[in-house]
Protein backbone atom coordinates (compact mmCIF):
# COMPACT_ATOMS: atom_id res chain seq x y z
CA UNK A 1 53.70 12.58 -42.67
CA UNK A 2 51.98 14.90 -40.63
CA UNK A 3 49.03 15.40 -42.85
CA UNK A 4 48.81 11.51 -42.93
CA UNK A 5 48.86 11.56 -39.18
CA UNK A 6 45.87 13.91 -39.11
CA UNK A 7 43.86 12.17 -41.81
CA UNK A 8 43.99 9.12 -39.37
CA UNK A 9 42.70 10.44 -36.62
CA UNK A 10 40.05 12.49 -38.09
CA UNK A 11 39.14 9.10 -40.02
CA UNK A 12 39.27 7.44 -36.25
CA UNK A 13 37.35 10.08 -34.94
CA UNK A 14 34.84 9.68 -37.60
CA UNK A 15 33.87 6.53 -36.86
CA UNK A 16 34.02 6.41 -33.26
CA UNK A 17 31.43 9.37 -33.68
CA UNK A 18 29.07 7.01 -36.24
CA UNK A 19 29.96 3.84 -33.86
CA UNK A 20 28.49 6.30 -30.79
CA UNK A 21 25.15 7.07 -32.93
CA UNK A 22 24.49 3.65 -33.77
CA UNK A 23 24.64 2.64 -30.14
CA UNK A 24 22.69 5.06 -28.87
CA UNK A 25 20.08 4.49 -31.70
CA UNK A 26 20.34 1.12 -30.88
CA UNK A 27 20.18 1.74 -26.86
CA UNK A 28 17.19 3.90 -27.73
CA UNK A 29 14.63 1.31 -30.04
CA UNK A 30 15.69 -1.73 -27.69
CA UNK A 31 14.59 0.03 -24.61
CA UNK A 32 11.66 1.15 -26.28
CA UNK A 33 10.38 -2.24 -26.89
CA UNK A 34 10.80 -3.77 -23.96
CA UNK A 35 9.76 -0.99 -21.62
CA UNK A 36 6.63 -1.11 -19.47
CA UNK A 37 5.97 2.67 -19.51
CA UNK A 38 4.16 1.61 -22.93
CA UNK A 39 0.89 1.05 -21.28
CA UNK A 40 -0.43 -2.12 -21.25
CA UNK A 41 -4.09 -3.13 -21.31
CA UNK A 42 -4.45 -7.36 -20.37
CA UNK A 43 -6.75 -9.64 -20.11
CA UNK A 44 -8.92 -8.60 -22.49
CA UNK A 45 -11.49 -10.96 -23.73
CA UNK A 46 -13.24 -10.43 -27.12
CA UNK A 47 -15.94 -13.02 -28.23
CA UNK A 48 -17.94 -12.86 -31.61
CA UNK A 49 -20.28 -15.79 -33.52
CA UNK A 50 -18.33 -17.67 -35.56
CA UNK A 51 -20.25 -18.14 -38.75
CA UNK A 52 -19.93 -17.32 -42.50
CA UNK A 53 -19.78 -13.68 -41.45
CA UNK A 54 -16.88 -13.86 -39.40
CA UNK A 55 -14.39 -11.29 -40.04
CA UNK A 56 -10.26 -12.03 -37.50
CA UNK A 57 -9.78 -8.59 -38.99
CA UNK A 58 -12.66 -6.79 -37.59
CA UNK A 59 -12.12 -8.84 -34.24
CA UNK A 60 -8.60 -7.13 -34.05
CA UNK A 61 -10.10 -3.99 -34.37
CA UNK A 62 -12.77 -4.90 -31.88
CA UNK A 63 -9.94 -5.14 -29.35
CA UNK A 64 -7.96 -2.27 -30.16
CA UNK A 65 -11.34 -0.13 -29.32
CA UNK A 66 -12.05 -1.55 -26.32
CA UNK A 67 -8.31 -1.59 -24.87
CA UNK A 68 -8.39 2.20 -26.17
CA UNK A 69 -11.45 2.53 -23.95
CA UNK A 70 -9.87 0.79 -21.18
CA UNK A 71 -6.56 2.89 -21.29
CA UNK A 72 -8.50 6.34 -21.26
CA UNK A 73 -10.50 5.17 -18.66
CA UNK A 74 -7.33 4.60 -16.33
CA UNK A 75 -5.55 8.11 -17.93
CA UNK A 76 -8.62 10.32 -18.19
CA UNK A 77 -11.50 11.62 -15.87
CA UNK A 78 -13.16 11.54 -18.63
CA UNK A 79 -17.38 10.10 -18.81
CA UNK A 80 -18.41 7.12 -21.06
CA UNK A 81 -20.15 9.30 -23.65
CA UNK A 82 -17.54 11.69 -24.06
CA UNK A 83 -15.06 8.40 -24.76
CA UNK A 84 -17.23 7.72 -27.72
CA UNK A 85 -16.35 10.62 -29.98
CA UNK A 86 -12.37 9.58 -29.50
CA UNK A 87 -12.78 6.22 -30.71
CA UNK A 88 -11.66 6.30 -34.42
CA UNK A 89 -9.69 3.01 -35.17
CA UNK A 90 -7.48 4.48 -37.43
CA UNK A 91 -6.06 7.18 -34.65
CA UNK A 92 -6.02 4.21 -32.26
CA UNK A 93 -3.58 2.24 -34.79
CA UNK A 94 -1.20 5.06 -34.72
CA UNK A 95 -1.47 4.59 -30.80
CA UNK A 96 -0.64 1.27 -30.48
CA UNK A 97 3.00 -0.09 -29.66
CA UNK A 98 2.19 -3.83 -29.66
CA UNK A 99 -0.60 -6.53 -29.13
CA UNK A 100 -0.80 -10.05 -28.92
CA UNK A 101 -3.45 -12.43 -29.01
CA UNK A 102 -2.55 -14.49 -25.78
CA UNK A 103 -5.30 -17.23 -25.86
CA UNK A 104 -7.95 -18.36 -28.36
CA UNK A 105 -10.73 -20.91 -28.69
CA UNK A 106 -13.58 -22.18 -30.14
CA UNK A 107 -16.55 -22.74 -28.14
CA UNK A 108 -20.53 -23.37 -29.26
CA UNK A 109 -19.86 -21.79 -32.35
CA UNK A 110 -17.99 -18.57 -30.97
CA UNK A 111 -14.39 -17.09 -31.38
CA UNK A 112 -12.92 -16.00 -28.02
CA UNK A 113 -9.81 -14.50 -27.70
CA UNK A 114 -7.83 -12.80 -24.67
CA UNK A 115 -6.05 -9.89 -26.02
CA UNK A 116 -2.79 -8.46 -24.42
CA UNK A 117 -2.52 -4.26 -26.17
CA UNK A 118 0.28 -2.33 -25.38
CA UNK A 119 0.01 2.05 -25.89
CA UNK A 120 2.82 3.78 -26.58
CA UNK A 121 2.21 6.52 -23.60
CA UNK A 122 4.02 9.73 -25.79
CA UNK A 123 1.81 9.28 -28.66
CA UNK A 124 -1.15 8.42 -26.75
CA UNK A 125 -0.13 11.60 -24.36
CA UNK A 126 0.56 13.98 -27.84
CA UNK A 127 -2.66 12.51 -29.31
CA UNK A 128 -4.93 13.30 -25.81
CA UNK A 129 -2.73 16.92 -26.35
CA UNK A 130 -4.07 17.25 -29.51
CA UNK A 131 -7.49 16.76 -27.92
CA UNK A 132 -6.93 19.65 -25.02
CA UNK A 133 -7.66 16.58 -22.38
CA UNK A 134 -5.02 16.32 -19.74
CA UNK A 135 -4.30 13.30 -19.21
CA UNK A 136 -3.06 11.37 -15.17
CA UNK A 137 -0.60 9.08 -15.10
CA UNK A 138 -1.83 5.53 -14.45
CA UNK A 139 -0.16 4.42 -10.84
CA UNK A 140 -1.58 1.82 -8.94
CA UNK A 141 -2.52 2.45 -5.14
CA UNK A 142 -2.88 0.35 -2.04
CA UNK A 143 -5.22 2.03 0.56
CA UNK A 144 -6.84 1.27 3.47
CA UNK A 145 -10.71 1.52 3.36
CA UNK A 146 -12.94 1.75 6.26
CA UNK A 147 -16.70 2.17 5.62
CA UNK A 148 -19.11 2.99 8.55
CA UNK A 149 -23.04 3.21 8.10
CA UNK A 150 -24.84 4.62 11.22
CA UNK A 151 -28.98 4.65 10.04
CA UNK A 152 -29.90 8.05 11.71
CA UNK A 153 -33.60 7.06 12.14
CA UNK A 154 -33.18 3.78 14.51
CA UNK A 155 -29.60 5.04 15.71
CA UNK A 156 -27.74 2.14 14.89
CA UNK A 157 -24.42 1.64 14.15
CA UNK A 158 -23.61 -1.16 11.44
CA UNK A 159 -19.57 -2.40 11.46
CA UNK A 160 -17.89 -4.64 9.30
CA UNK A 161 -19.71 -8.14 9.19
CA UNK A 162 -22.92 -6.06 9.85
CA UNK A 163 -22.35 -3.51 7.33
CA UNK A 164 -23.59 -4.40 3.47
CA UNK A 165 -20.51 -1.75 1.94
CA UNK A 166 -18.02 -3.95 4.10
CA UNK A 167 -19.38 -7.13 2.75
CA UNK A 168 -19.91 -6.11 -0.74
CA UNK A 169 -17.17 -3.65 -1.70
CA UNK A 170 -14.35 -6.28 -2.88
CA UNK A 171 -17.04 -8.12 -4.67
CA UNK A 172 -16.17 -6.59 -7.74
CA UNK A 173 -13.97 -4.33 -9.38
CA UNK A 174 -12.86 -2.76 -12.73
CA UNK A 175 -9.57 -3.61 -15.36
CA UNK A 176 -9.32 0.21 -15.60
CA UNK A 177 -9.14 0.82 -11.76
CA UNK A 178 -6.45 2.17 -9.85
CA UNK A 179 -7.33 1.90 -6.11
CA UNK A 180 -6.98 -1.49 -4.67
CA UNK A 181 -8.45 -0.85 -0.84
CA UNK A 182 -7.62 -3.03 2.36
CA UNK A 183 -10.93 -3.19 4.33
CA UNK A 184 -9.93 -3.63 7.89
CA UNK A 185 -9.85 -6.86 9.85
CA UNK A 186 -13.21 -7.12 11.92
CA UNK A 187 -11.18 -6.46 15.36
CA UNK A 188 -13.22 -6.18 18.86
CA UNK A 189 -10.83 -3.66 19.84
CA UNK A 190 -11.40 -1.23 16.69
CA UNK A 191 -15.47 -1.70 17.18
CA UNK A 192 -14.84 -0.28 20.72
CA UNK A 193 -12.72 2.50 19.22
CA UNK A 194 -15.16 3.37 16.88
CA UNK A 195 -18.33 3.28 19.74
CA UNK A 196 -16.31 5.41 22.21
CA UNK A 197 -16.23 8.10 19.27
CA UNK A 198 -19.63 7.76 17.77
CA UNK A 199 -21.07 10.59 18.84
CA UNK A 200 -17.99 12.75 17.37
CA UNK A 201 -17.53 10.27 14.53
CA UNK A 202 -17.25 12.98 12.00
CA UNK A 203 -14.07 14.43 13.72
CA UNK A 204 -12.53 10.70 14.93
CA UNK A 205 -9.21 10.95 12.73
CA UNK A 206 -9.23 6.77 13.08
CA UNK A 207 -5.71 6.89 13.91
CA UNK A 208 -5.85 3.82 16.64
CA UNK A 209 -7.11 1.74 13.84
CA UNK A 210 -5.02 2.74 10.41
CA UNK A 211 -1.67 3.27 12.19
CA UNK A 212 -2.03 -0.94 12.09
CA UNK A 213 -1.71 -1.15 8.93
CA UNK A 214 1.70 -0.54 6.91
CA UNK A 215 -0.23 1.25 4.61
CA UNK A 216 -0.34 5.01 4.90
CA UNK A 217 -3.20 6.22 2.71
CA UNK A 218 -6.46 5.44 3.21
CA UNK A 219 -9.90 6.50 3.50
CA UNK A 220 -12.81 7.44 5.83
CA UNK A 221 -16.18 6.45 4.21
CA UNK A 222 -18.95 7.24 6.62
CA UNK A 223 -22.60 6.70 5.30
CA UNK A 224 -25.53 8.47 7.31
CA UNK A 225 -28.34 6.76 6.32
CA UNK A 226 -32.16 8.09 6.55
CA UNK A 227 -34.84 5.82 5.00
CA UNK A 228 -33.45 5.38 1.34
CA UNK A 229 -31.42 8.74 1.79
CA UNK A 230 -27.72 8.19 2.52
CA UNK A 231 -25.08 11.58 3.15
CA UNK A 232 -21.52 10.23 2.83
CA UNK A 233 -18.83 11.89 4.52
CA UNK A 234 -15.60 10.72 2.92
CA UNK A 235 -12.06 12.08 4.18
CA UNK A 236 -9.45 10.76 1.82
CA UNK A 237 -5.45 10.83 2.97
CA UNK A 238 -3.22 9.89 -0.02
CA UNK A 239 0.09 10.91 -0.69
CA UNK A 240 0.00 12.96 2.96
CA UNK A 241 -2.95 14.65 1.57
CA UNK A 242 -5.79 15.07 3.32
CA UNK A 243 -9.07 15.48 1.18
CA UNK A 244 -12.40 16.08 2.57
CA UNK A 245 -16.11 15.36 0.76
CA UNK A 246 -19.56 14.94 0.65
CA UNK A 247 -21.95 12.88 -1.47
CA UNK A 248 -25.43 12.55 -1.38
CA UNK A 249 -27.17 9.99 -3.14
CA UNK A 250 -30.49 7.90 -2.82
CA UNK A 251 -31.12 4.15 -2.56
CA UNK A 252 -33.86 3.31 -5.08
CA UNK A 253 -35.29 -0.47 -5.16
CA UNK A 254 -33.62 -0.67 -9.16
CA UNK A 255 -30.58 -0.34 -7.47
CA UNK A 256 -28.62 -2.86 -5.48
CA UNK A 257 -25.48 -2.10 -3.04
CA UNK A 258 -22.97 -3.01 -5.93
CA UNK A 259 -24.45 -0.10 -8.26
CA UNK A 260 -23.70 2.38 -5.06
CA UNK A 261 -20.41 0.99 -4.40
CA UNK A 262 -19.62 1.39 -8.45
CA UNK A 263 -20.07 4.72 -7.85
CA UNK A 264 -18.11 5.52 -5.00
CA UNK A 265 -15.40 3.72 -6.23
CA UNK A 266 -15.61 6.22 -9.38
CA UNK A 267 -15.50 8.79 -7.33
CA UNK A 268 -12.41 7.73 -5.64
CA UNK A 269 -11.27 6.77 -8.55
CA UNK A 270 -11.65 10.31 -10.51
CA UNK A 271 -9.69 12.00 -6.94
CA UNK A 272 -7.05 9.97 -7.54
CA UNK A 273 -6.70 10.35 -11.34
CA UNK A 274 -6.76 14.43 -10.59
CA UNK A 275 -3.95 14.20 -7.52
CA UNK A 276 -2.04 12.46 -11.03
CA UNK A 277 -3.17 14.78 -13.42
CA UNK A 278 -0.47 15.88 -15.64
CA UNK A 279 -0.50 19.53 -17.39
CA UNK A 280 1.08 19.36 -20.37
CA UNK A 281 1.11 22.67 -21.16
CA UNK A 282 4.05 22.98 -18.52
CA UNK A 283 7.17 22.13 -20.60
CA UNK A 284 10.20 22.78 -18.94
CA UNK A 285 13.48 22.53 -21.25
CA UNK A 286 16.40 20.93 -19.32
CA UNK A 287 19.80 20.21 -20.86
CA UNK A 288 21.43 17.09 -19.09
CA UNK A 289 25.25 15.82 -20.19
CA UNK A 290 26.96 12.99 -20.18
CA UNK A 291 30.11 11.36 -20.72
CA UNK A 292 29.97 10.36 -24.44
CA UNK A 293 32.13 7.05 -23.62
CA UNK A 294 30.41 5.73 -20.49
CA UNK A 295 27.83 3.67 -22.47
CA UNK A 296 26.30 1.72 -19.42
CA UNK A 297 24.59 5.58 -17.96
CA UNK A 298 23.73 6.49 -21.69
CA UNK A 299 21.77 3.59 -22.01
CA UNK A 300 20.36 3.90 -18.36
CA UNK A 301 19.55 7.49 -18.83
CA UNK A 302 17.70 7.15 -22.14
CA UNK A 303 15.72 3.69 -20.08
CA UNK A 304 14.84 6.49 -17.65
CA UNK A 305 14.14 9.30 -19.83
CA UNK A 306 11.31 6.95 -21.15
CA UNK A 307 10.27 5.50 -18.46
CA UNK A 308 9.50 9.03 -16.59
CA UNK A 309 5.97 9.47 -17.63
CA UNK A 310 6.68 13.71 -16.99
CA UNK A 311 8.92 13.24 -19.81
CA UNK A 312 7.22 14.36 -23.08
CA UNK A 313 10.19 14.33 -25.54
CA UNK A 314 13.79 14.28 -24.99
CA UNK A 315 16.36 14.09 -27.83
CA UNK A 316 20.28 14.37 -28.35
CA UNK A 317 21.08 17.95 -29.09
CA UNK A 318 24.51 17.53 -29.22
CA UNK A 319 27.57 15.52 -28.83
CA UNK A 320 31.46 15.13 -28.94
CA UNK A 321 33.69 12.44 -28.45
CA UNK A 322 33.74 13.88 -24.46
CA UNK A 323 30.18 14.98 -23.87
CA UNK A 324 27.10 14.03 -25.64
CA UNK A 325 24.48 16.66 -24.75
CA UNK A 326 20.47 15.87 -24.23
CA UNK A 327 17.46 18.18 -24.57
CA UNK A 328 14.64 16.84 -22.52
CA UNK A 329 11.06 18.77 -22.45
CA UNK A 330 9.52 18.03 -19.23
CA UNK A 331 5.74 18.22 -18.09
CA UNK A 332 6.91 19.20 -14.67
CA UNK A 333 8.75 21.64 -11.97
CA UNK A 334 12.63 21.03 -12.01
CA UNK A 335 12.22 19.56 -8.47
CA UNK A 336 10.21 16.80 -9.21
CA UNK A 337 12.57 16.10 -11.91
CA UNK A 338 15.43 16.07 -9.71
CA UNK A 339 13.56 13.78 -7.38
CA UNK A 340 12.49 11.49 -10.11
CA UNK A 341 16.44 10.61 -10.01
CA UNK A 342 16.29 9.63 -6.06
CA UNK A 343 17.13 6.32 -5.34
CA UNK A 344 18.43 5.54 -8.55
CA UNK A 345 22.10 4.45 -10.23
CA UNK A 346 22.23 7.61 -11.61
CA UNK A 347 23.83 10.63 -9.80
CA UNK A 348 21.78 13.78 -11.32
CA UNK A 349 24.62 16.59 -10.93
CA UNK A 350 23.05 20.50 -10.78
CA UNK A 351 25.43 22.52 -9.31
CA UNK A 352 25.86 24.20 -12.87
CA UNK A 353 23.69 25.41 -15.71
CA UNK A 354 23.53 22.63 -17.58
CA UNK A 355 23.06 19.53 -15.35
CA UNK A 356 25.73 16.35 -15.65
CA UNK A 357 24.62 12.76 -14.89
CA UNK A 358 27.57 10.94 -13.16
């Protein structure tokens, strides 16, 4: 009778243990499809002649390369000729989580699509491993801008409405970029700030005129300009982080005021991307357990685990019908991890060697 007893709950045991694995393998592929840390490249348009020639296959493949352009643009610092040698559709296949075709038409004897193509970011981050390129995470930024050209030569200072980088610098902008910038309203009362400090204008910290704004990062882009010669002093504050830089460039008549702003904005664009950088040759092992029956914070801590972009692997090492143990391999210091779990429903517990989630 006893033996009986203990073949039952063994057999119970059993298959609480395989129900347990099959939820958290289900948790696991369901999160992974719907998640949004698989990076997403939209609105991608892809037109080709539609004649005898044409090929929906090689138009698919078309878009995979150029959202595989697009997404190492927004991860990488890296420069357009240097992209080229990573493009290889196959590798790019093995890359891709998803893609749909969101719109297509017919029009004067052309095929034009709009192309939605979703990365999946740890096999896009292994494969950019494989490649010794460290790749930044992709986070959008508000900021506010405020350009200022002064032309040293007739010692005139040129302000919003007056001033061609004010006008011109929303005109245009990138899929791939990052930065979204606020220019400042035209405002009597920040012209006067700005006047009363022109002559230290390189030292004005523009307090009276960001502190408006809700936004706390922003940046300084002052333009000295001397015939076609232009010296740009740019102070950058992001994140509480004050950068400072120079640029020198010249004004040639083949360029216009868009080209120059392109550039800037590249420039900005590659700061940001470093202040994001992430160096994967940092793995830090951390153990995290949970209670093996509380199935709501299993599946929120496996959402979380892959949605933390620090997060190169993390797998279940072991588990019991009490505590189901996780190994997670982290591209980070264990601080940042803990503060990745601020503000969250999930209470990260450290007090002992191997950290509980509550």
């Amino acid at each position: 009778m006893l033996n009986t007893i203990k073949k039952k709950n063994k057999f119970r045991f059993s298959i609480y243990i395989l129900f347990l694995f099959f939820l958290i393998f289900f948790n696991k592929f369901s999160t992974t499809s719907a998640n949004a840390n698989a990076y997403k490249i939209t609105d991608l348009e892809i037109s080709e002649p539609y004649n005898n020639n044409f090929n929906k296959e090689k138009v698919i493949d078309l878009a995979f390369k150029k959202a595989f352009e697009q997404i190492l643009l927004k991860t990488t610092v890296l420069k357009e000729h240097d992209l080229k040698k990573l493009i290889n559709i196959k590798a790019i296949y093995g890359l891709i989580e998803s893609f749909s075709i969101v719109d297509e038409k017919f029009v004067d004897n052309k095929y034009i699509s709009n192309f939605e193509v979703e990365f999946n970011k740890k096999l896009l981050f292994n494969y950019l491993e494989r490649k010794n390129i460290f790749p930044s995470i992709p986070v959008e930024k508000d900021l506010i801008l405020v350009p200022i050209l002064i032309n040293s030569e007739k010692n005139q200072l040129l302000l919003f409405s007056e001033n061609t980088f004010y006008v011109n610098w929303n005109k245009s902008n990138e899929n791939y970029f990052l930065l979204n910038y606020i220019l400042p309203n035209e405002d009597i009362e920040d012209i006067n700030f700005i006047k009363k400090n022109i002559y230290n204008i390189e030292d004005y910290n523009f307090k009276e005129i960001v502190s408006k704004y809700a936004i706390k990062d922003y940046i300084i882009l002052i333009l000295f300009q001397k015939k076609n010669n232009f010296n740009a002093l740019i102070k950058t504050n992001i994140n509480n982080k004050l950068i400072i830089s120079n640029k020198q460039f010249i004004w040639n008549e083949n360029q216009s005021v868009e080209n120059i702003i392109q550039d800037l904005k590249l420039e900005f664009e590659k700061q940001w991307k470093k202040l994001n950088t992430i160096n994967l040759s940092i793995k830090f092992p951390i153990t995290l357990s949970v209670n093996s029956k509380n199935f709501d914070l299993i599946q929120d801590l496996e959402k979380k685990l892959y949605d933390l972009d620090l997060v190169s692997n993390y797998y279940i090492d072991s588990f019991s019908n009490e505590k189901t143990f996780y190994k997670v391999i982290y591209n980070g210091t264990p601080d940042k991890f803990i503060n990745e779990f601020i503000n969250s429903n999930i209470n990260l517990n450290t007090n002992n060697p191997i950290w509980s989630l509550e």
